[in-house]
N, C-alpha and C. Protein backbone atom coordinates (compact mmCIF):
# COMPACT_ATOMS: atom_id res chain seq x y z
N UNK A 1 0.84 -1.17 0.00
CA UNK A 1 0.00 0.00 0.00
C UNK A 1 0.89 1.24 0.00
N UNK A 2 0.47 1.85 -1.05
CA UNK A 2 1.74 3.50 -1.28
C UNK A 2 0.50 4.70 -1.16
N UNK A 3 0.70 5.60 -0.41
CA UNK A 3 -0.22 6.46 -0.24
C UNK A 3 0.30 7.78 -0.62
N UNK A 4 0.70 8.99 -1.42
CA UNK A 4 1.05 10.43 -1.78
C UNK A 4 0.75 10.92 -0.95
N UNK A 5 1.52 11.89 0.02
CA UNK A 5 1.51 13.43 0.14
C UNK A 5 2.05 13.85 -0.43
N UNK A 6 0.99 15.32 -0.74
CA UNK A 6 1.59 16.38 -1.79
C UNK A 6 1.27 18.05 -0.67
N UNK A 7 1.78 18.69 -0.96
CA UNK A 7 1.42 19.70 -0.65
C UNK A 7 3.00 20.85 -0.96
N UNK A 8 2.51 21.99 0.17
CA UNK A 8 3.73 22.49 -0.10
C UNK A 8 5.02 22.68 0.22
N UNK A 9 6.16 23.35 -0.32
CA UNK A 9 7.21 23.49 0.17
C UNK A 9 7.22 24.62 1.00
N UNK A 10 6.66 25.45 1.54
CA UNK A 10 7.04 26.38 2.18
C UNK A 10 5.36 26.79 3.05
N UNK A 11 4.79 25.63 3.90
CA UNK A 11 3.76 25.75 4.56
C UNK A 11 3.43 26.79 5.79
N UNK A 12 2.67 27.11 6.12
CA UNK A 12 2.31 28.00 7.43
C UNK A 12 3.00 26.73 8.38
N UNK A 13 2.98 27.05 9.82
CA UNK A 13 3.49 26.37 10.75
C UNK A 13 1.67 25.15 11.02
N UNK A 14 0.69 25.82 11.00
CA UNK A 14 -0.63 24.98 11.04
C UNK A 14 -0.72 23.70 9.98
N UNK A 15 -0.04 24.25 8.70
CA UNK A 15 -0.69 22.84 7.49
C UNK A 15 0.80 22.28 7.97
N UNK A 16 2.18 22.60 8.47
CA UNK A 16 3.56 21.35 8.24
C UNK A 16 2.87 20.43 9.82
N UNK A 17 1.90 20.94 10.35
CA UNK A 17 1.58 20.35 11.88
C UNK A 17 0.68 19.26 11.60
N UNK A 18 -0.25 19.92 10.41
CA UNK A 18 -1.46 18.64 9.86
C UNK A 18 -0.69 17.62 9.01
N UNK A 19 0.08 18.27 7.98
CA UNK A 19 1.06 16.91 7.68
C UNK A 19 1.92 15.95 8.06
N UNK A 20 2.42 17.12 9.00
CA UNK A 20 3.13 15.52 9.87
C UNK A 20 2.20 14.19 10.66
N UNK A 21 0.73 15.22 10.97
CA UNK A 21 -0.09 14.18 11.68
C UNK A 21 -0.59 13.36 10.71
N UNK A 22 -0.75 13.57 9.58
CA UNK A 22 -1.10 12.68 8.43
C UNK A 22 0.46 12.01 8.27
N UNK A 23 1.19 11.82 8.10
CA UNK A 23 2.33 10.66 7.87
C UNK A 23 2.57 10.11 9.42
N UNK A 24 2.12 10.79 10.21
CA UNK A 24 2.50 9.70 11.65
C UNK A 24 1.05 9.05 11.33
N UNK A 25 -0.05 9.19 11.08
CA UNK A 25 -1.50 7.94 10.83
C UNK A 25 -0.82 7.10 9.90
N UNK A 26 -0.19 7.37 8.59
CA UNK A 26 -0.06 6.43 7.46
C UNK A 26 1.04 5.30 8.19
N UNK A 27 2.14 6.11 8.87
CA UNK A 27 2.98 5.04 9.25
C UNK A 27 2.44 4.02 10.74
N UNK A 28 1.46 4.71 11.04
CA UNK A 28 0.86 3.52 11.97
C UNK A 28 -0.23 2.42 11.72
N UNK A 29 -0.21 2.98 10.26
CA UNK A 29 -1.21 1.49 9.74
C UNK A 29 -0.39 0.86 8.82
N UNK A 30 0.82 1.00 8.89
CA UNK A 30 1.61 0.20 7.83
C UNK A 30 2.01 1.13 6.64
N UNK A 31 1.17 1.82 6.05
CA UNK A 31 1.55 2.55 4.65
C UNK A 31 2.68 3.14 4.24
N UNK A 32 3.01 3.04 3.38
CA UNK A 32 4.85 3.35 2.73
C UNK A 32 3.95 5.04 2.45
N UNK A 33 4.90 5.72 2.39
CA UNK A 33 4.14 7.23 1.77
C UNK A 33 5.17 7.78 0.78
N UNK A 34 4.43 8.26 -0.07
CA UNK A 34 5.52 8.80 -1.54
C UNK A 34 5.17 10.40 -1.35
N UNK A 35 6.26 10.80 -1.60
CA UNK A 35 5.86 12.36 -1.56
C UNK A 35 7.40 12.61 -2.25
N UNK A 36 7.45 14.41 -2.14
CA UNK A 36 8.50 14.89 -3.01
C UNK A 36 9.97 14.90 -2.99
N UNK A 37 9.83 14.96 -1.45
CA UNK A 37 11.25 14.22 -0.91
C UNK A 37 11.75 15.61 -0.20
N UNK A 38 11.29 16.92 -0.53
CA UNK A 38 11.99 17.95 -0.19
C UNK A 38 11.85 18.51 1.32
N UNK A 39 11.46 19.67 1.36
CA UNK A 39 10.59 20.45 2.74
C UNK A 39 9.04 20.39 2.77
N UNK A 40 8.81 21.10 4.00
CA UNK A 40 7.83 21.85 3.61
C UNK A 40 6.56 20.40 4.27
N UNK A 41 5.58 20.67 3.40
CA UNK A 41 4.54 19.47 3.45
C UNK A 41 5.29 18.17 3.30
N UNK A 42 6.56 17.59 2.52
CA UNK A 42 6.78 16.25 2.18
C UNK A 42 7.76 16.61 3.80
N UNK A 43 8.66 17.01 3.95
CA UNK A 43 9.25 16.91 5.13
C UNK A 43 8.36 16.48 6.15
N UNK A 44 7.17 17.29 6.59
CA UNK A 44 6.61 16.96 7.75
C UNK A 44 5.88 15.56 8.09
N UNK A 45 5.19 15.20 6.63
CA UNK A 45 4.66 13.65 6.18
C UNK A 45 5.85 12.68 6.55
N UNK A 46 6.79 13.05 6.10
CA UNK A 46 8.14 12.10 6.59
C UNK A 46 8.76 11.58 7.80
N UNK A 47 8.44 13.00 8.61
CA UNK A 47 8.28 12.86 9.61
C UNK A 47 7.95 11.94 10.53
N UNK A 48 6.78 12.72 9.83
CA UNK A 48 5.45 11.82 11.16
C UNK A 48 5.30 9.98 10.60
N UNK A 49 5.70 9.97 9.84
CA UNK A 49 5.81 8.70 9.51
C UNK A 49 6.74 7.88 10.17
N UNK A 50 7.77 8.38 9.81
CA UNK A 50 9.28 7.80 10.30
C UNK A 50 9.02 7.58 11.98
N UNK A 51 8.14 8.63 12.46
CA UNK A 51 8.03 9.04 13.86
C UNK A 51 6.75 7.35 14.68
N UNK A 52 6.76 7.01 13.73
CA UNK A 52 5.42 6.10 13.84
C UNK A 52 6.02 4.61 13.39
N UNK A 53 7.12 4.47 12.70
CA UNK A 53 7.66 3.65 11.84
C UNK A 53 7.35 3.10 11.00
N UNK A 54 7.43 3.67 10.34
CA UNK A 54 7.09 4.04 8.40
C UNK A 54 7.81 3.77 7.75
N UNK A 55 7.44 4.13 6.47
CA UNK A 55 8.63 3.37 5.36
C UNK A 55 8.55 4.97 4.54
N UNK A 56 8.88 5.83 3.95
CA UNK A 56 9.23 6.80 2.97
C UNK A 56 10.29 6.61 1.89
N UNK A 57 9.09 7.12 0.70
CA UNK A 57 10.03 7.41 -0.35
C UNK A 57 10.04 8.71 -0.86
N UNK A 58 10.97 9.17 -1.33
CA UNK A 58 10.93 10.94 -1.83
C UNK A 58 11.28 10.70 -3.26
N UNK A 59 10.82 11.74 -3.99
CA UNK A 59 10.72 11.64 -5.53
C UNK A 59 11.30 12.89 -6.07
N UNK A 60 12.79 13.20 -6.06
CA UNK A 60 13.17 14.10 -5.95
C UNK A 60 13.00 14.77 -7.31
N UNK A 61 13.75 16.15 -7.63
CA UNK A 61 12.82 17.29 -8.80
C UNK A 61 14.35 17.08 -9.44
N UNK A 62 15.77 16.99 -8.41
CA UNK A 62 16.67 17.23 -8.81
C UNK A 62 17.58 15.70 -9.18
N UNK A 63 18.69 16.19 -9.26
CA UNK A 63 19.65 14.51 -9.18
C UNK A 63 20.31 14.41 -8.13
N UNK A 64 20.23 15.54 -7.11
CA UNK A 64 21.13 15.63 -5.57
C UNK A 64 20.35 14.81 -4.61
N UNK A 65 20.97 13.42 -4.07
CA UNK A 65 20.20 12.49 -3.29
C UNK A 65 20.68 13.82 -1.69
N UNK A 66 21.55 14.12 -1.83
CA UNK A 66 21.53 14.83 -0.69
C UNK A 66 20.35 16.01 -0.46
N UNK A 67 19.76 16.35 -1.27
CA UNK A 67 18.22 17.34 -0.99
C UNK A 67 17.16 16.73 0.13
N UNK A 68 17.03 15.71 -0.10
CA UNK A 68 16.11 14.68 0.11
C UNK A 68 15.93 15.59 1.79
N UNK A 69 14.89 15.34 2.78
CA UNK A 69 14.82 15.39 3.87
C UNK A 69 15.51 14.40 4.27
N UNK A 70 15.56 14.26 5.74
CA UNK A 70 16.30 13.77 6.67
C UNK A 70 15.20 12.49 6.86
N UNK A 71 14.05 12.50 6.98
CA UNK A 71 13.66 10.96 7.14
C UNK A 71 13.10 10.43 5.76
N UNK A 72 13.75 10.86 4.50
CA UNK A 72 13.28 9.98 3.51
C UNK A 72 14.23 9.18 3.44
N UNK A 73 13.41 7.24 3.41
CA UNK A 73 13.97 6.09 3.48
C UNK A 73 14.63 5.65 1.95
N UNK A 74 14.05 5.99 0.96
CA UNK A 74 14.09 5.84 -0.41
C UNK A 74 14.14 6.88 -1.27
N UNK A 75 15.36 7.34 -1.71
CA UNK A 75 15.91 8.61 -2.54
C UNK A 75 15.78 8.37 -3.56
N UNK A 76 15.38 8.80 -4.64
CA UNK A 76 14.77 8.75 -6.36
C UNK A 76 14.79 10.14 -6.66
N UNK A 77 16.65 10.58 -7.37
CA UNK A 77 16.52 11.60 -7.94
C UNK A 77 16.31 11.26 -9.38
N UNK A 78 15.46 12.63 -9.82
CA UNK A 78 15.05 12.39 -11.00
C UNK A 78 15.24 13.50 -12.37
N UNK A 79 16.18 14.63 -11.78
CA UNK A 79 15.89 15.39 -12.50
C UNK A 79 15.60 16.01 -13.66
N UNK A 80 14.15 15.85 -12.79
CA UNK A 80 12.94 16.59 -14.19
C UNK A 80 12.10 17.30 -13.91
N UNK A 81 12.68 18.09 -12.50
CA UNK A 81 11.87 19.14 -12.25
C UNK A 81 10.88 19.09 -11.59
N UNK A 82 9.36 19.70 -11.64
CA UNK A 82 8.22 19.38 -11.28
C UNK A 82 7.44 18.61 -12.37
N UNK A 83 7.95 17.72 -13.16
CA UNK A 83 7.68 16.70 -13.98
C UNK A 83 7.67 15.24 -13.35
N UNK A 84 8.21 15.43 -12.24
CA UNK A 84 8.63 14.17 -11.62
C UNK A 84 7.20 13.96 -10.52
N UNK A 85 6.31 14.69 -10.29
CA UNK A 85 5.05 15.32 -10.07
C UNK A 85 3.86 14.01 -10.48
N UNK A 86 4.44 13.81 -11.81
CA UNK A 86 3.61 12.33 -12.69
C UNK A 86 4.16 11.16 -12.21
N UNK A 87 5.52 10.91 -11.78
CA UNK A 87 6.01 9.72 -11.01
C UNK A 87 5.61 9.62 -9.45
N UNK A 88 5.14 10.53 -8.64
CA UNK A 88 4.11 10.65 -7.54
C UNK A 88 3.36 9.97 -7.83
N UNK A 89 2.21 10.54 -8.70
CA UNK A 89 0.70 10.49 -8.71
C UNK A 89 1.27 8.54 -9.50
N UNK A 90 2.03 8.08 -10.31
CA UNK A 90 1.52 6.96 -10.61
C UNK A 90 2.11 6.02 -9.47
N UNK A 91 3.15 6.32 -8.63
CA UNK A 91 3.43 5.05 -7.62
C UNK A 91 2.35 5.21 -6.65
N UNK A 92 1.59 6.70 -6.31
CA UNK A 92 0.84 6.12 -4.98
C UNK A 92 -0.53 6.03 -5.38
N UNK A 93 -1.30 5.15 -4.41
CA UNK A 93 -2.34 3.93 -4.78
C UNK A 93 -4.05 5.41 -4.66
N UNK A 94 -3.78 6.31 -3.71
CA UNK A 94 -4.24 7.76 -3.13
C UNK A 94 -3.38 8.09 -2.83
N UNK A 95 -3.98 9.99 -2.87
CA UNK A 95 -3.03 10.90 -2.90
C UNK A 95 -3.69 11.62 -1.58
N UNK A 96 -3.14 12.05 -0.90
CA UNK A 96 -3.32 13.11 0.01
C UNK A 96 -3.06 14.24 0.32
N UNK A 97 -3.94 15.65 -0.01
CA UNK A 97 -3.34 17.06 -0.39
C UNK A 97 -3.24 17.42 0.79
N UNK A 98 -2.35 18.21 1.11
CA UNK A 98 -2.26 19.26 2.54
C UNK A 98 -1.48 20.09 2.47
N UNK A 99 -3.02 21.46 2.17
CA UNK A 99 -2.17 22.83 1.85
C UNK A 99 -1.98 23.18 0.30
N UNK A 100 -1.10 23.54 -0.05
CA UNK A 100 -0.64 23.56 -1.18
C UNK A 100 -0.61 24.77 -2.24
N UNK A 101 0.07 25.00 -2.75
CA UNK A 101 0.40 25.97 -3.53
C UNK A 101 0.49 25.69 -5.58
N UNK A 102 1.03 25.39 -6.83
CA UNK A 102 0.64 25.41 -7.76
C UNK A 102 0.90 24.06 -8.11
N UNK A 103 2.21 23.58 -7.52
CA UNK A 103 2.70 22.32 -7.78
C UNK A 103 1.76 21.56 -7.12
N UNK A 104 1.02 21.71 -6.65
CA UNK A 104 0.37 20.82 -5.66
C UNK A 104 -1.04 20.80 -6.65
N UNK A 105 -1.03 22.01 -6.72
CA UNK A 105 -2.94 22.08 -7.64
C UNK A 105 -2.18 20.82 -9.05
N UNK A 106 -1.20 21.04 -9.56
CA UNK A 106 -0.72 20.53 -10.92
C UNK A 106 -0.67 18.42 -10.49
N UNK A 107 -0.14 18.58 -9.30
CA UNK A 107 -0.35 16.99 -8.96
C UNK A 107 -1.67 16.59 -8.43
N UNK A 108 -2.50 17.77 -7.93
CA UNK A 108 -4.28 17.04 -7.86
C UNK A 108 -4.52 17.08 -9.54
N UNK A 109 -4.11 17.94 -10.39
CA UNK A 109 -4.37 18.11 -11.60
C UNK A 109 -4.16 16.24 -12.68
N UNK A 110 -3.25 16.19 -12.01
CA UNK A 110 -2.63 14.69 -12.93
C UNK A 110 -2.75 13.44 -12.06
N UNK A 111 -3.32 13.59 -11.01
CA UNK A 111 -4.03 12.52 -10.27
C UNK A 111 -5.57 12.25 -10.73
N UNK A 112 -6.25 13.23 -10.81
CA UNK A 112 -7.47 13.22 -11.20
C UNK A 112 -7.75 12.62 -12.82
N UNK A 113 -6.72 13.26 -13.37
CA UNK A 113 -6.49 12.94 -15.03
C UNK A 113 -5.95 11.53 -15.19
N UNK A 114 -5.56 10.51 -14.05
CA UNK A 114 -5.10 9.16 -13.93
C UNK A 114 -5.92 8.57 -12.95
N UNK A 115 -7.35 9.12 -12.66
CA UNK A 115 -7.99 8.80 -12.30
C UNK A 115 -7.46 7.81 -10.74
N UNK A 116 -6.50 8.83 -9.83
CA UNK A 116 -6.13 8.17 -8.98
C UNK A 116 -6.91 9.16 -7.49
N UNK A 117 -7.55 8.46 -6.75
CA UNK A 117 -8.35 9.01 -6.11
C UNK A 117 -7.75 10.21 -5.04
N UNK A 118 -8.31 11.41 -4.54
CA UNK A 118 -7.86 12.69 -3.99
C UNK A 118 -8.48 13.39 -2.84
N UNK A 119 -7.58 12.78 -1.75
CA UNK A 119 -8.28 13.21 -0.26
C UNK A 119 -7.75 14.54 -0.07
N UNK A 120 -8.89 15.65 0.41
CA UNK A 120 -7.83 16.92 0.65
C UNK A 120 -8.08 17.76 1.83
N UNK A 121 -6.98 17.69 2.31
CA UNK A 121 -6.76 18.81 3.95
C UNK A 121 -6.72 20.04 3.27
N UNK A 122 -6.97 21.28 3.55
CA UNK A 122 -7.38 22.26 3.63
C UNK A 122 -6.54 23.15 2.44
N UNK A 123 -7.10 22.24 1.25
CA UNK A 123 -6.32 22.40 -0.17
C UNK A 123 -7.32 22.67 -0.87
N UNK A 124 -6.55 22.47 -2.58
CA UNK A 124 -7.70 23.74 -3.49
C UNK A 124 -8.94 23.34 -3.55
N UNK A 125 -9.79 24.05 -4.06
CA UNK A 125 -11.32 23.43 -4.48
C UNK A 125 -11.31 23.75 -6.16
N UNK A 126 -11.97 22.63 -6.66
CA UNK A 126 -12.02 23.19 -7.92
C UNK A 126 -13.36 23.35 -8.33
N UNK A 127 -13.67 23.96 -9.35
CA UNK A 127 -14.77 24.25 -9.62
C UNK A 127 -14.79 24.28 -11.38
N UNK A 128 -16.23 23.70 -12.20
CA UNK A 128 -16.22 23.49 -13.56
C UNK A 128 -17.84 24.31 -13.75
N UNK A 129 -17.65 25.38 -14.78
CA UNK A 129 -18.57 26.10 -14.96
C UNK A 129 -19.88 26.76 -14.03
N UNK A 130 -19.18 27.29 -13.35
CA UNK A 130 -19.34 27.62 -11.75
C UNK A 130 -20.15 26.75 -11.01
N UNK A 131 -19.91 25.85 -11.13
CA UNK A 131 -20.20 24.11 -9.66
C UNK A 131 -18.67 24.17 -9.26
N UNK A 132 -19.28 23.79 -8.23
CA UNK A 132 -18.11 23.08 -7.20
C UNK A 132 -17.74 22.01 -7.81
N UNK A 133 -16.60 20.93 -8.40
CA UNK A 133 -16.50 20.01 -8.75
C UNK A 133 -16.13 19.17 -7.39
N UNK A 134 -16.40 17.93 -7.69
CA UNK A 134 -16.46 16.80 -6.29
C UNK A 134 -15.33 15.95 -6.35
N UNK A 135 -14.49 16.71 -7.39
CA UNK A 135 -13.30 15.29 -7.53
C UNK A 135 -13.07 15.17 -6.30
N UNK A 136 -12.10 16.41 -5.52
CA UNK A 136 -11.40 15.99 -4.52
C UNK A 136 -12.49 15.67 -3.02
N UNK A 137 -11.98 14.38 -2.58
CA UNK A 137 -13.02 14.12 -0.99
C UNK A 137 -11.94 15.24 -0.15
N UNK A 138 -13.10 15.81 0.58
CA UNK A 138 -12.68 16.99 1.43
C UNK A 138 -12.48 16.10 3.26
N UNK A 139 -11.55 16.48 3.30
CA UNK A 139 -11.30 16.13 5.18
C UNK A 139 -11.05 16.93 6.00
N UNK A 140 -11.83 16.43 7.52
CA UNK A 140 -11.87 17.00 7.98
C UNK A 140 -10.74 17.70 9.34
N UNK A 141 -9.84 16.45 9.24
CA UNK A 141 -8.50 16.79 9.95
C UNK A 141 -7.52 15.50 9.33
N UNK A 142 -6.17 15.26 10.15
CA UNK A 142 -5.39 14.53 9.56
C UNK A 142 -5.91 13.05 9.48
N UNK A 143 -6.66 12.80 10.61
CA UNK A 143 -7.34 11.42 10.74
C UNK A 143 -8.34 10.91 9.70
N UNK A 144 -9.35 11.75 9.91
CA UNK A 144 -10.28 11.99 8.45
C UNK A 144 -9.55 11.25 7.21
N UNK A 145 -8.38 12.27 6.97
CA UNK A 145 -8.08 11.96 5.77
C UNK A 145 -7.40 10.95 5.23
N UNK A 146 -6.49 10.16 6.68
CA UNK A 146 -6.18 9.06 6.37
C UNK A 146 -7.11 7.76 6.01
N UNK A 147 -7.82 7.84 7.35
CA UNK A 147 -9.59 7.20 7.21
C UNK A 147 -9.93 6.88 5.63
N UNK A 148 -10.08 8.18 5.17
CA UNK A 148 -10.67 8.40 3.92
C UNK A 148 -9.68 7.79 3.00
N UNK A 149 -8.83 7.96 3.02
CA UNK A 149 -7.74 7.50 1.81
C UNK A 149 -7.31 5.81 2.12
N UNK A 150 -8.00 5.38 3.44
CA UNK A 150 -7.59 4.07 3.44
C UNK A 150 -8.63 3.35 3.23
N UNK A 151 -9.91 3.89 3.24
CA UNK A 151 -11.36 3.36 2.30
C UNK A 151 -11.08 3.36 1.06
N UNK A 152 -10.83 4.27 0.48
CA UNK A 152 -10.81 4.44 -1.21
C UNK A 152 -9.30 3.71 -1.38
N UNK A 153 -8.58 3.09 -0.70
CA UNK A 153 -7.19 1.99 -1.05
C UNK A 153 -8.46 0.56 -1.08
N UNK A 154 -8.79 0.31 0.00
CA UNK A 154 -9.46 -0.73 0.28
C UNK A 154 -10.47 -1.20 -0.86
N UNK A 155 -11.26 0.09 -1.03
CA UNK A 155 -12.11 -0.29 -2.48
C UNK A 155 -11.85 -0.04 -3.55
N UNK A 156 -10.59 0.36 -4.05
CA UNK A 156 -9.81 -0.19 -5.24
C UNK A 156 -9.42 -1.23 -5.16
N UNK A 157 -8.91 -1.88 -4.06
CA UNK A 157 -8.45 -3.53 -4.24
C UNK A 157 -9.56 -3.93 -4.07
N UNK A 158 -10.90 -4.02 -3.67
CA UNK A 158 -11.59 -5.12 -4.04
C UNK A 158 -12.23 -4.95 -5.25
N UNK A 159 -11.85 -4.12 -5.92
CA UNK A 159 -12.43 -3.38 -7.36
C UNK A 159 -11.39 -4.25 -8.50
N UNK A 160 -9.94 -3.87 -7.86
CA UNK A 160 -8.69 -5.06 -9.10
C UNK A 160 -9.09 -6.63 -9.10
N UNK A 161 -9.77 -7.54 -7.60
CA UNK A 161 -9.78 -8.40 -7.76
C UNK A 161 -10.61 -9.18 -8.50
């Protein structure tokens, strides 16, 4: 089970507090978590994971394994920029937004377009000819959203079998 955080690199002190509590839930139910590998939102997911004993992988933008945060378990430089954004969204099974800034709207953007399902902490809303669109499931704190993202894991595998 591979679960995405995405969000941002340069968070308020409130969303790096909700992300870390979202990677300390993922790493206490087992879940490996893929995220960007850098600061910010992927740092704090790393964290809280590692903090829980977790497994992390970071998906780096550059080719410097030394960027990586301090608790990513699995370094994958790639440099290709925020292209490497599409190697996120296809290793993890759900994605989990928290926060986020353009890179982040661009990986709900290519999750949705790979039809890979999108839990989101207090991230964008989108909207299609002025409706609210429903892609992303909205949560209501870090628990919520793990909750949520470990239903929609669960009923994709009984959906492959």
């Amino acid at each position: 089970m591979i679960i995405g955080v995405i969000g941002a690199g340069e968070p308020t002190p409130e969303i790096y507090s909700l992300a870390e509590t979202v990677g300390e839930e993922l790493g206490k139910r087992g879940v490996t978590l893929v995220c960007g590998g850098l600061g910010g939102v992927m740092e704090a997911a790393c964290r809280g994971a590692k903090k829980a004993g977790g497994t992390t992988i970071g998906v780096l933008p550059g080719n410097d394994k030394s960027s990586a945060n301090p608790w990513v378990d699995v370094t994958i430089p790639t440099g290709m920029g925020h292209s490497r954004n599409v190697i996120i969204v296809k290793t993890a099974e759900v994605i989990i937004a928290v926060g986020g800034a353009y890179g982040t709207l661009s990986e709900i953007g290519h999750s949705l377009a790979e039809q890979v399902p999108v839990v989101g902490l207090k991230t964008w809303e989108i909207f299609r000819e002025g409706q609210k669109d429903k892609s992303i499931t909205i949560a209501e704190s870090p628990s919520d959203a793990v909750e949520k993202a470990m239903n929609m894991l669960n009923e994709s595998n009984i959906v492959k079998k």
